[in-house]
Every structure is written in C-alpha cells, then in structure tokens.
N, C-alpha and C. Protein backbone atom coordinates (compact mmCIF):
# COMPACT_ATOMS: atom_id res chain seq x y z
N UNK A 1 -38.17 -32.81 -57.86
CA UNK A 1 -37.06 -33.17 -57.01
C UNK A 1 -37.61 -33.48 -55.62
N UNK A 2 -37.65 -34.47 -55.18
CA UNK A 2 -37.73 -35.29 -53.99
C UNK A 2 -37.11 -34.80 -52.64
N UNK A 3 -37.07 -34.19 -51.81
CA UNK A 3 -36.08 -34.00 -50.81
C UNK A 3 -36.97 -35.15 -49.18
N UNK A 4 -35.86 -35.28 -48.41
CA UNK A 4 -35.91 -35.91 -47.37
C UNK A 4 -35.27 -34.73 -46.04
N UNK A 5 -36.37 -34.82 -45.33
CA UNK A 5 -36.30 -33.57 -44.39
C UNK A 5 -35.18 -34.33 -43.45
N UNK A 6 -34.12 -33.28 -42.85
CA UNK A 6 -33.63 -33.97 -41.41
C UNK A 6 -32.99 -32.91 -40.29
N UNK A 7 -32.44 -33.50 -39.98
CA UNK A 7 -32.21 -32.46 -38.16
C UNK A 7 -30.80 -33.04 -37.71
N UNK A 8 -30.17 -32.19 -36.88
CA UNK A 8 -28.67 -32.45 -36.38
C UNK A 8 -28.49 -31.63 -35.35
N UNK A 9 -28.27 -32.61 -34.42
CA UNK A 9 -28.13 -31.53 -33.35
C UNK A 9 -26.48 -31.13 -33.20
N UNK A 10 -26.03 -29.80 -32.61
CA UNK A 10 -24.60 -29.05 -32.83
C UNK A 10 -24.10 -28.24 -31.80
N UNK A 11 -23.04 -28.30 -31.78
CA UNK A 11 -22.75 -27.66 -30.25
C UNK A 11 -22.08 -26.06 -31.06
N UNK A 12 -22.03 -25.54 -30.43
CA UNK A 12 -21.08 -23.70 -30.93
C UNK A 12 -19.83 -23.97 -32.22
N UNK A 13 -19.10 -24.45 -31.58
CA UNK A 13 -18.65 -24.99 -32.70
C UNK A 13 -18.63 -25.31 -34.19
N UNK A 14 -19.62 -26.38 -34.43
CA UNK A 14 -19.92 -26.75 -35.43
C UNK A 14 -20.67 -26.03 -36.25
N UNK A 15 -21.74 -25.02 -35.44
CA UNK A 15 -22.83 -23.70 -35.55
C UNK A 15 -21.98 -22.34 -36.59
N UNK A 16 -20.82 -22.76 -35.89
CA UNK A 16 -19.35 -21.73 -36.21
C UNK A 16 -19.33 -21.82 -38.07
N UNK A 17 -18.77 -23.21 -37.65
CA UNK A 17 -18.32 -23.54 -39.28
C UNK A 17 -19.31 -24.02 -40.32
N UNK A 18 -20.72 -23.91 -39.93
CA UNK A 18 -21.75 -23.88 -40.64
C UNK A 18 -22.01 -22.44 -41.19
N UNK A 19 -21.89 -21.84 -40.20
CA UNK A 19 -22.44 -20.40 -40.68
C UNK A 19 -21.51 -19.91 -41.18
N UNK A 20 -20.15 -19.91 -41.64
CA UNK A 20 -18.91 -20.07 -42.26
C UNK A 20 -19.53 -20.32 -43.75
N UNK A 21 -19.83 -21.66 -44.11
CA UNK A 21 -20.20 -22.04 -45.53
C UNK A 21 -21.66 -21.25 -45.80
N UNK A 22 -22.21 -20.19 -44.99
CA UNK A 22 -23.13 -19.51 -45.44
C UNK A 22 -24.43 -20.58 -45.20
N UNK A 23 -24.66 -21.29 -44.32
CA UNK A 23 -25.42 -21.91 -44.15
C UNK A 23 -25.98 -23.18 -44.78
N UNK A 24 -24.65 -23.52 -46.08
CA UNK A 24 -24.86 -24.62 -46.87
C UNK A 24 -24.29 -26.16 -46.52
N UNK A 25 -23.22 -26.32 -45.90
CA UNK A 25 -22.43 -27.38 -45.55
C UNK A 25 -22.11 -27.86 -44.23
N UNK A 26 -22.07 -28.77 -43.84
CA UNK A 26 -21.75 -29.36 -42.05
C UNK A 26 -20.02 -29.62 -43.12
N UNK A 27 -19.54 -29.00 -41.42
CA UNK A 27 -17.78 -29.45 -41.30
C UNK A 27 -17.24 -30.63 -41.78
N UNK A 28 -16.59 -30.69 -42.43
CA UNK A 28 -15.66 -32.22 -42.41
C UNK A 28 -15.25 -32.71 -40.98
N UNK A 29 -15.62 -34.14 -40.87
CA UNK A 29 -15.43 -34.81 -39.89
C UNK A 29 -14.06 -34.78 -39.10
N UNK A 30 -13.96 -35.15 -37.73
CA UNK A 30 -12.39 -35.20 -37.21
C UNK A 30 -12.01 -36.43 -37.62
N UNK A 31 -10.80 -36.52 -37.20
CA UNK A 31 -10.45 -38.03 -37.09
C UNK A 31 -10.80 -39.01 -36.67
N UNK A 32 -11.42 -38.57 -35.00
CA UNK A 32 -11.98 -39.62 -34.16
C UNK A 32 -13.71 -39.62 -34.48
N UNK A 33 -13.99 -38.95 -35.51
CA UNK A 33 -15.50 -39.29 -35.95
C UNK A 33 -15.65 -39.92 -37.88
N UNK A 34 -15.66 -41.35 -37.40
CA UNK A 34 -15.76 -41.77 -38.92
C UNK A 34 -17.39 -41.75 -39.47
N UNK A 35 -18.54 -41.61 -39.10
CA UNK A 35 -19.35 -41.48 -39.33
C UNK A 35 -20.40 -39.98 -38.76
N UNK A 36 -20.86 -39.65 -39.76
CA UNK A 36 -21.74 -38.60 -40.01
C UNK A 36 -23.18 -38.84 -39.94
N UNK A 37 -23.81 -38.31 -38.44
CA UNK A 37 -25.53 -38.77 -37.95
C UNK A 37 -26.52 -37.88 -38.17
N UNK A 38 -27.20 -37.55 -39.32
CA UNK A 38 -28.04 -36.52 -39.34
C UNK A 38 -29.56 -37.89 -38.74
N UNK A 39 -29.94 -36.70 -38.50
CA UNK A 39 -31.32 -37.82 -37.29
C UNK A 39 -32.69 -37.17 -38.83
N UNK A 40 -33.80 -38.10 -38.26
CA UNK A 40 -34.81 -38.14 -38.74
C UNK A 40 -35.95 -37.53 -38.67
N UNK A 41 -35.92 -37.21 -37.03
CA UNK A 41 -37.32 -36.04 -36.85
C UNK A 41 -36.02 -35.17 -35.88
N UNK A 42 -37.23 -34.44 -34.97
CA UNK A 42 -37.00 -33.18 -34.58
C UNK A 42 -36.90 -33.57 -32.91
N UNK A 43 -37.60 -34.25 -32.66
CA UNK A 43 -37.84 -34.72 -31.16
C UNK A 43 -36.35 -35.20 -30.52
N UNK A 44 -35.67 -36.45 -31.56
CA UNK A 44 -34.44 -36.99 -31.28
C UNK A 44 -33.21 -35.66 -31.29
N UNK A 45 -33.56 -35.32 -32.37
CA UNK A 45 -32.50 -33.98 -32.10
C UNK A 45 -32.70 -33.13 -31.00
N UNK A 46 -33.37 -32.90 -30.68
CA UNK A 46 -33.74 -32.04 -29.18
C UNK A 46 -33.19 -33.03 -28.33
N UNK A 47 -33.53 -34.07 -28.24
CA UNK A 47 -33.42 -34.96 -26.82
C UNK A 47 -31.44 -35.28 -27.08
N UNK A 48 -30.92 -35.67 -28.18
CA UNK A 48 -29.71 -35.63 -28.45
C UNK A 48 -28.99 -34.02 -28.02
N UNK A 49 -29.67 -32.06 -28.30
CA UNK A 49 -29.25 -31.13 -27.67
C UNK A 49 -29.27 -31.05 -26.51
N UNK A 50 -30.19 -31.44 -25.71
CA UNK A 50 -30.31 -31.33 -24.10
C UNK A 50 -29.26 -32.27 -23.61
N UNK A 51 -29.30 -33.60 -24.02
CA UNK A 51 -28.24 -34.71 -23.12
C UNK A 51 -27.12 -34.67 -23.60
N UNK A 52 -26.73 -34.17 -24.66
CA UNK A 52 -25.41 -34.18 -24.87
C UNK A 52 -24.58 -32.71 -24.94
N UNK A 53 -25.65 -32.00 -25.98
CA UNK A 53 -24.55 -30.70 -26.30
C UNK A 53 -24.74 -29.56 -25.65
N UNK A 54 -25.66 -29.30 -24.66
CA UNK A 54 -25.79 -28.21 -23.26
C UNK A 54 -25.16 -28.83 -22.37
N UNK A 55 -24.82 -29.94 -21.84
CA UNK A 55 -23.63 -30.62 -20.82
C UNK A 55 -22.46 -29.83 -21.27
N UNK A 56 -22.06 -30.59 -22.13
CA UNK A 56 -20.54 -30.17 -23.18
C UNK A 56 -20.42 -29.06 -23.44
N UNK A 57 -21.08 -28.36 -23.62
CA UNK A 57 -20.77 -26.82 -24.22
C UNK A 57 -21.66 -25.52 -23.75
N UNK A 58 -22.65 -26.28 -22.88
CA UNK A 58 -23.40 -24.98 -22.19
C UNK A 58 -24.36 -24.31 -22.90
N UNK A 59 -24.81 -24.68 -24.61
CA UNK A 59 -25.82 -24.60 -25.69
C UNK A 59 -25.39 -25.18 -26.61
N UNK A 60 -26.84 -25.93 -26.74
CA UNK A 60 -27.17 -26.41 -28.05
C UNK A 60 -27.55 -26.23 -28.99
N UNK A 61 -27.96 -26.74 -30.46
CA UNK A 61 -28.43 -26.13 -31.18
C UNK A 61 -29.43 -27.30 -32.46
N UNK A 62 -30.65 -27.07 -32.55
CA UNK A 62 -30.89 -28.22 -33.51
C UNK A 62 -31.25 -27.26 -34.77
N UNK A 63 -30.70 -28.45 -36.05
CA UNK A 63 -30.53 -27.34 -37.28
C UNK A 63 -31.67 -28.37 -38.27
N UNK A 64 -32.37 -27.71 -39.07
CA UNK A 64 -32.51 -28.78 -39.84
C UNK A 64 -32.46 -28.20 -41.45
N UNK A 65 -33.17 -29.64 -41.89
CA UNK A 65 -32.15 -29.42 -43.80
C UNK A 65 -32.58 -30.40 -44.82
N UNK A 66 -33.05 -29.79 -45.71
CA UNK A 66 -33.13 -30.63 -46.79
C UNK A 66 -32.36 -31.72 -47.70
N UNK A 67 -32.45 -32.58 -47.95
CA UNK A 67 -31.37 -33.45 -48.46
C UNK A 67 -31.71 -34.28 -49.76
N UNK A 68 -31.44 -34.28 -50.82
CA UNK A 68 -32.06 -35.21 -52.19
C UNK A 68 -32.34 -36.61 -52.10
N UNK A 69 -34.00 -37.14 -52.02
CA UNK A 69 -34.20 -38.15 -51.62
C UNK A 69 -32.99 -39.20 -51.73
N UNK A 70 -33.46 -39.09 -53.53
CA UNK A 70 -32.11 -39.48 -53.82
C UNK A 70 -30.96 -40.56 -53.46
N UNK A 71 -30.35 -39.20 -52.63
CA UNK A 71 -29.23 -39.40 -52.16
C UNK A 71 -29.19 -40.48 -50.99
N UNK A 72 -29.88 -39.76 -50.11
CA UNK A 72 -30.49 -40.60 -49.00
C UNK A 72 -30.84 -42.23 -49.04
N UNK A 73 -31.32 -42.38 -49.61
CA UNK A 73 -31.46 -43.95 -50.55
C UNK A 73 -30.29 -44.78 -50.65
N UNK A 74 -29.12 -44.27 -50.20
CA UNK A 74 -28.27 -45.35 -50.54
C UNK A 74 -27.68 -45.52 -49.21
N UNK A 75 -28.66 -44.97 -48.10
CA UNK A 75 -28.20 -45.28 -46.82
C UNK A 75 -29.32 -46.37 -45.60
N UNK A 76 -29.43 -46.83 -45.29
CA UNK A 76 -30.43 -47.46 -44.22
C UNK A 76 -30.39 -46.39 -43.38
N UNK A 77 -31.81 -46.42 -42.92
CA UNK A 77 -32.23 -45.61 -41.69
C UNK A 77 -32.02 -46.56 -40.88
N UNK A 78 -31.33 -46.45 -39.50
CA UNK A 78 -30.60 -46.30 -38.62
C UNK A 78 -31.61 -46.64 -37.16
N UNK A 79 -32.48 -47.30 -36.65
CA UNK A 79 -33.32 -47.26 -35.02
C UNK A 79 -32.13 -47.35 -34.18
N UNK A 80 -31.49 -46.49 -33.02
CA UNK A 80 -30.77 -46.71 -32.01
C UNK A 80 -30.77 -47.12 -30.90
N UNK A 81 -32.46 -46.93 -30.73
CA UNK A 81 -32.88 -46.92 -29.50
C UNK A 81 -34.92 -47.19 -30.11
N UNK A 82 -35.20 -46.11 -29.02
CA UNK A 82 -36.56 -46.32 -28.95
C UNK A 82 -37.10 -45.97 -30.95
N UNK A 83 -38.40 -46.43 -31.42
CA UNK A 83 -38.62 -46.17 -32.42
C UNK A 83 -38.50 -44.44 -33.01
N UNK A 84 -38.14 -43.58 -31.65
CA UNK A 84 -38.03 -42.05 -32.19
C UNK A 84 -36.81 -42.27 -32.66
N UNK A 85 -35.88 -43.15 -32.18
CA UNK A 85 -34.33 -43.01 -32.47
C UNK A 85 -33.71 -43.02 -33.86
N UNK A 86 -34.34 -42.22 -35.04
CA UNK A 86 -33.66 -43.08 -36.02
C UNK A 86 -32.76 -42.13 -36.64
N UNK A 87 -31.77 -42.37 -36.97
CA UNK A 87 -30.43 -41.78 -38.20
C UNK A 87 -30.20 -42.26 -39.29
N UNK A 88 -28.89 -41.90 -40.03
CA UNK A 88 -28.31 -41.86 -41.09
C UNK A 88 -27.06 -41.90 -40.74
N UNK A 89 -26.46 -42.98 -41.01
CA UNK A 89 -25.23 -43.33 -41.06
C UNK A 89 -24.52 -43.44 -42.05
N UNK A 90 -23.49 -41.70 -42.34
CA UNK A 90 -22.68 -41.25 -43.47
C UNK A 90 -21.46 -41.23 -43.22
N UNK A 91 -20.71 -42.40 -43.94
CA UNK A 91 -19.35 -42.45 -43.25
C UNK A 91 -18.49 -40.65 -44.11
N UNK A 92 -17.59 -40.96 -43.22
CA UNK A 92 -17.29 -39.35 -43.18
C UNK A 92 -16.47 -39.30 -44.48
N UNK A 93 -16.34 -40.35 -45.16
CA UNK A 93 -15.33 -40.19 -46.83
C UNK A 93 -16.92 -40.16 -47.51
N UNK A 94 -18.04 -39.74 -47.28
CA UNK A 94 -19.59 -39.77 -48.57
C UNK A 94 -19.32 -38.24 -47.72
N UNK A 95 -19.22 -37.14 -46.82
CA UNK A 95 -19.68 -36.10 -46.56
C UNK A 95 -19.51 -35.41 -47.46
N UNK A 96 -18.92 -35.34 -48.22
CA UNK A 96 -18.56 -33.94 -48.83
C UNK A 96 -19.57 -33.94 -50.38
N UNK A 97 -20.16 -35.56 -50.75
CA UNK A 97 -20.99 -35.89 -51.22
C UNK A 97 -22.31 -35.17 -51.16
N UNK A 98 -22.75 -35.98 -49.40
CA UNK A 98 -23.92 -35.67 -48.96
C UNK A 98 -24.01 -34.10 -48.69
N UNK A 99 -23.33 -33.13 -48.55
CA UNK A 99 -23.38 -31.71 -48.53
C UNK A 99 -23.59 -31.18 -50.14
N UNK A 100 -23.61 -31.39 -51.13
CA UNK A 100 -24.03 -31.29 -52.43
C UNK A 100 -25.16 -31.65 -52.34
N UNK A 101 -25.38 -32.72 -51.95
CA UNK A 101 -27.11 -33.22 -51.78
C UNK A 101 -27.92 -32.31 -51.29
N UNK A 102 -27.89 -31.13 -50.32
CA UNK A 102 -28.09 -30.67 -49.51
C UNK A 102 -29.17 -29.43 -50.43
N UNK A 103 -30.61 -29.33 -50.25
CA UNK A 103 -30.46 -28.37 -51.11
C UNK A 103 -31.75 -27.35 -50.33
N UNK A 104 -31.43 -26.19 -50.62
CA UNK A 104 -31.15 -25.01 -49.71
C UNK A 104 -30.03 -25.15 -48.14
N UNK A 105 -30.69 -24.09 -47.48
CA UNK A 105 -30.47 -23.52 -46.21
C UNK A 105 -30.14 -24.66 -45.24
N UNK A 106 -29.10 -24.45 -44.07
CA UNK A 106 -29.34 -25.38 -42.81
C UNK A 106 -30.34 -24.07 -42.26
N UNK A 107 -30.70 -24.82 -41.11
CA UNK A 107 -31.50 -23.39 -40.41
C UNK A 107 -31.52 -23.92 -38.78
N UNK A 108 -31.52 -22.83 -38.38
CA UNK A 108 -31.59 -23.49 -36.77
C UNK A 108 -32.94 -23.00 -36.51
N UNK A 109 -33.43 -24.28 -35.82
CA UNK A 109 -34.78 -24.30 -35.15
C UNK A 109 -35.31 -24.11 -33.93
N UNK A 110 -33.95 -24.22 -33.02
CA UNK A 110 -34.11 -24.61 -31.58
C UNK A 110 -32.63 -24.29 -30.81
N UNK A 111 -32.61 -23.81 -30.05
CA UNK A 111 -31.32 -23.04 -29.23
C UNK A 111 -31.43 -23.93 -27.51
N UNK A 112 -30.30 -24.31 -27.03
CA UNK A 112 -30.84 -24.45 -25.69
C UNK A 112 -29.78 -24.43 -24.77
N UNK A 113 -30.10 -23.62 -23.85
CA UNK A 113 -28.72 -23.10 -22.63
C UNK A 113 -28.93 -23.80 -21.55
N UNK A 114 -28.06 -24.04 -20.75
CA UNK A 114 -27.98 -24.53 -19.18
C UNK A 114 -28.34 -23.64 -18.28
C-alpha cells in the first residue's frame, strides 16, 4: 500500500474536532469553504501557520498524515505560488472520501503562538 505523505495547517478549532474523531478525520467543510487544501511538504504548512493561523487565532498548528497514493491520483497537485507552494485541491463533496483514504494517525508536528 502506497501512501502519499501531507501536512495542513489548523487553527484551535479545527485541532478541536480532529482530536474529537480520535485523530482520524479533518471536519466537514463550512459552507463558505468549497474546497479542501492539504499542502505537500512541511515548510508551506509552517509558512501558511505563522501568516495565517497565529494572526487569527493566536496558535497554530501543523498536522501531518498519511493518505492512499491511490487516492491522491485523482487530484492535480496544485503550485500557488513559489515552487514550495504546492496542494491538493479536494472539493469539499470528495472529503468524507478522502478521510477513509487517510491511513493511520493525524499528528501534530509543530505548535506556534504569538
């Protein structure tokens, strides 16, 4: 079995309802988020916790996670920006999909306060 490593960065919140599913599943999306960004390395997720989710919420959190190559395969990787920039763009009706894919643990790697 093939897995594809990835990273997400998360504000308290989301940390909440992760550790809720026992460390297996990211939340179902809101309304105003139709797509689901798990990132590619570790660097972008850090640089995505510092600029976005220690502003907003005062700590961040980067998690990362195994995912079935697989699965992954039926998505394009994603450049946003500089060549570190890259994602996965999971519209939020495949999440509940891509969380089956998921295999073990989320785990947090990296914590970061204001």
């Amino acid at each position: 079995m093939q897995t594809v490593t990835l990273w997400r960065p998360v504000g308290p919140a989301e940390l909440d309802l992760i550790a809720a599913s026992e460390w297996r599943r990211f939340p179902p999306r809101l309304p105003h988020q139709p797509i689901f960004y798990p990132v590619c390395n570790e660097e972008y997720a850090r640089q995505i916790t510092e600029k976005w989710n220690v502003p907003d919420h005062g700590v961040g959190y980067v998690t990362k996670f195994e995912v079935l190559a697989e699965f992954c395969a039926k998505y394009p990787v994603r450049t946003v920006g500089a060549a570190v920039h890259q994602e996965y763009w999971i519209p939020a009706e495949d999440l509940e999909a891509f969380n089956r894919a998921i295999v073990g643990l989320i785990e947090v790697v990296a914590e970061y306060r204001a």
